[in-house]
Protein backbone atom coordinates (compact mmCIF):
# COMPACT_ATOMS: atom_id res chain seq x y z
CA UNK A 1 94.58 104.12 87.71
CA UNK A 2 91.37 104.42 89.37
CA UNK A 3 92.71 107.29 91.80
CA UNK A 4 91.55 105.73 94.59
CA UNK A 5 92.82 103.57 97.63
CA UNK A 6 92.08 99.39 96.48
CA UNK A 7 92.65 96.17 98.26
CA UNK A 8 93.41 92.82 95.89
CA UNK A 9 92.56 89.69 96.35
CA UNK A 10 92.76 86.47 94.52
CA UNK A 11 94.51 88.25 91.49
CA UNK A 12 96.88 85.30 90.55
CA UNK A 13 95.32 83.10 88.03
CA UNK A 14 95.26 79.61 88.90
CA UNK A 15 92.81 77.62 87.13
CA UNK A 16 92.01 75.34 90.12
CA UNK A 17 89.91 78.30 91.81
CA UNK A 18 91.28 77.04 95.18
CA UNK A 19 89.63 80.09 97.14
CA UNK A 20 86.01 79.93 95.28
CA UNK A 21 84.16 79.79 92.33
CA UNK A 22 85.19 82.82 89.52
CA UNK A 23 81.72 84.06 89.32
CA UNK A 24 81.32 87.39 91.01
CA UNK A 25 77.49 87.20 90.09
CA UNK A 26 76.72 84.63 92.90
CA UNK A 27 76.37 86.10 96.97
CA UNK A 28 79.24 83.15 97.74
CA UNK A 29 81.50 83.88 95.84
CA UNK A 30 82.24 87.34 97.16
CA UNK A 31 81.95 86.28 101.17
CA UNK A 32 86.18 86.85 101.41
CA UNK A 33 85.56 90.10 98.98
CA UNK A 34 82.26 91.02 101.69
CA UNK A 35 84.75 90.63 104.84
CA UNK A 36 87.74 92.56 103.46
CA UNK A 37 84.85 95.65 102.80
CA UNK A 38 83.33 95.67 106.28
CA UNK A 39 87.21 95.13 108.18
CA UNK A 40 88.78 98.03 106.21
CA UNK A 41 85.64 100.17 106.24
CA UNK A 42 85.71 100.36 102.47
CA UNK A 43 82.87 102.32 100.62
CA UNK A 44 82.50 99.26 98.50
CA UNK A 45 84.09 95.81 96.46
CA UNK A 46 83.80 94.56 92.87
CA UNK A 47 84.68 91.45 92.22
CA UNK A 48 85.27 90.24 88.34
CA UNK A 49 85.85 86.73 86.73
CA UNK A 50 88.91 85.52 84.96
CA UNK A 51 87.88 87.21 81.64
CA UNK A 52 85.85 90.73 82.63
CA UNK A 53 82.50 89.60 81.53
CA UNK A 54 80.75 89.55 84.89
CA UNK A 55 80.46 91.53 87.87
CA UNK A 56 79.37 92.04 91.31
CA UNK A 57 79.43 94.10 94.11
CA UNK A 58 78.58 94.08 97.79
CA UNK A 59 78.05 97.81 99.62
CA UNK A 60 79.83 99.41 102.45
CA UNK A 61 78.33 96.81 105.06
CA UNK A 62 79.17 94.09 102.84
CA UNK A 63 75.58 93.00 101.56
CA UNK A 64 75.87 91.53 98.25
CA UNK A 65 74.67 94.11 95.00
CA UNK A 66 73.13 91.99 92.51
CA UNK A 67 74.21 92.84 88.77
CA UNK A 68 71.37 93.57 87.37
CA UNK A 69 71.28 96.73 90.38
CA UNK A 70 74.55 97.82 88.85
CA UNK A 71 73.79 97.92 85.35
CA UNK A 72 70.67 100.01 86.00
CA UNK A 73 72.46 102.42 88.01
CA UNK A 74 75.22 102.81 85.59
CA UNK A 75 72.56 103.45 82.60
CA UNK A 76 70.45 105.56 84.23
């Protein structure tokens, strides 16, 4: 879809969150999404809660991209 390479992780729904808390907008909760960036040499990783309504990001060396970065660069 996006026309691009992806790697997924934690895609299954299982309402025990037995890997880590569903919010993408906290540094760690995206650790596992951080490491899978840096060991595949990704350009970057969003990660997205059960529902779509939050985001994050960490860059190509895996730093964490705080959302409020994102939604200024997408507006601007």
């Amino acid at each position: 879809m996006l026309g691009c390479e992806h790697i997924d992780l934690y895609c299954d729904w299982d309402a025990t969150e037995p890997n880590h808390g569903a919010d993408p907008t906290r540094p760690k909760n995206m650790v596992d999404l951080a490491k899978v960036v840096v060991d595949n040499g990704c350009e970057f990783g969003l990660g997205a809660d059960g529902d779509g309504d939050r985001i994050g990001a960490v860059d190509e060396n895996g730093e964490f991209v705080y959302p409020e970065s994102i939604n200024r660069s997408v507006s601007q």
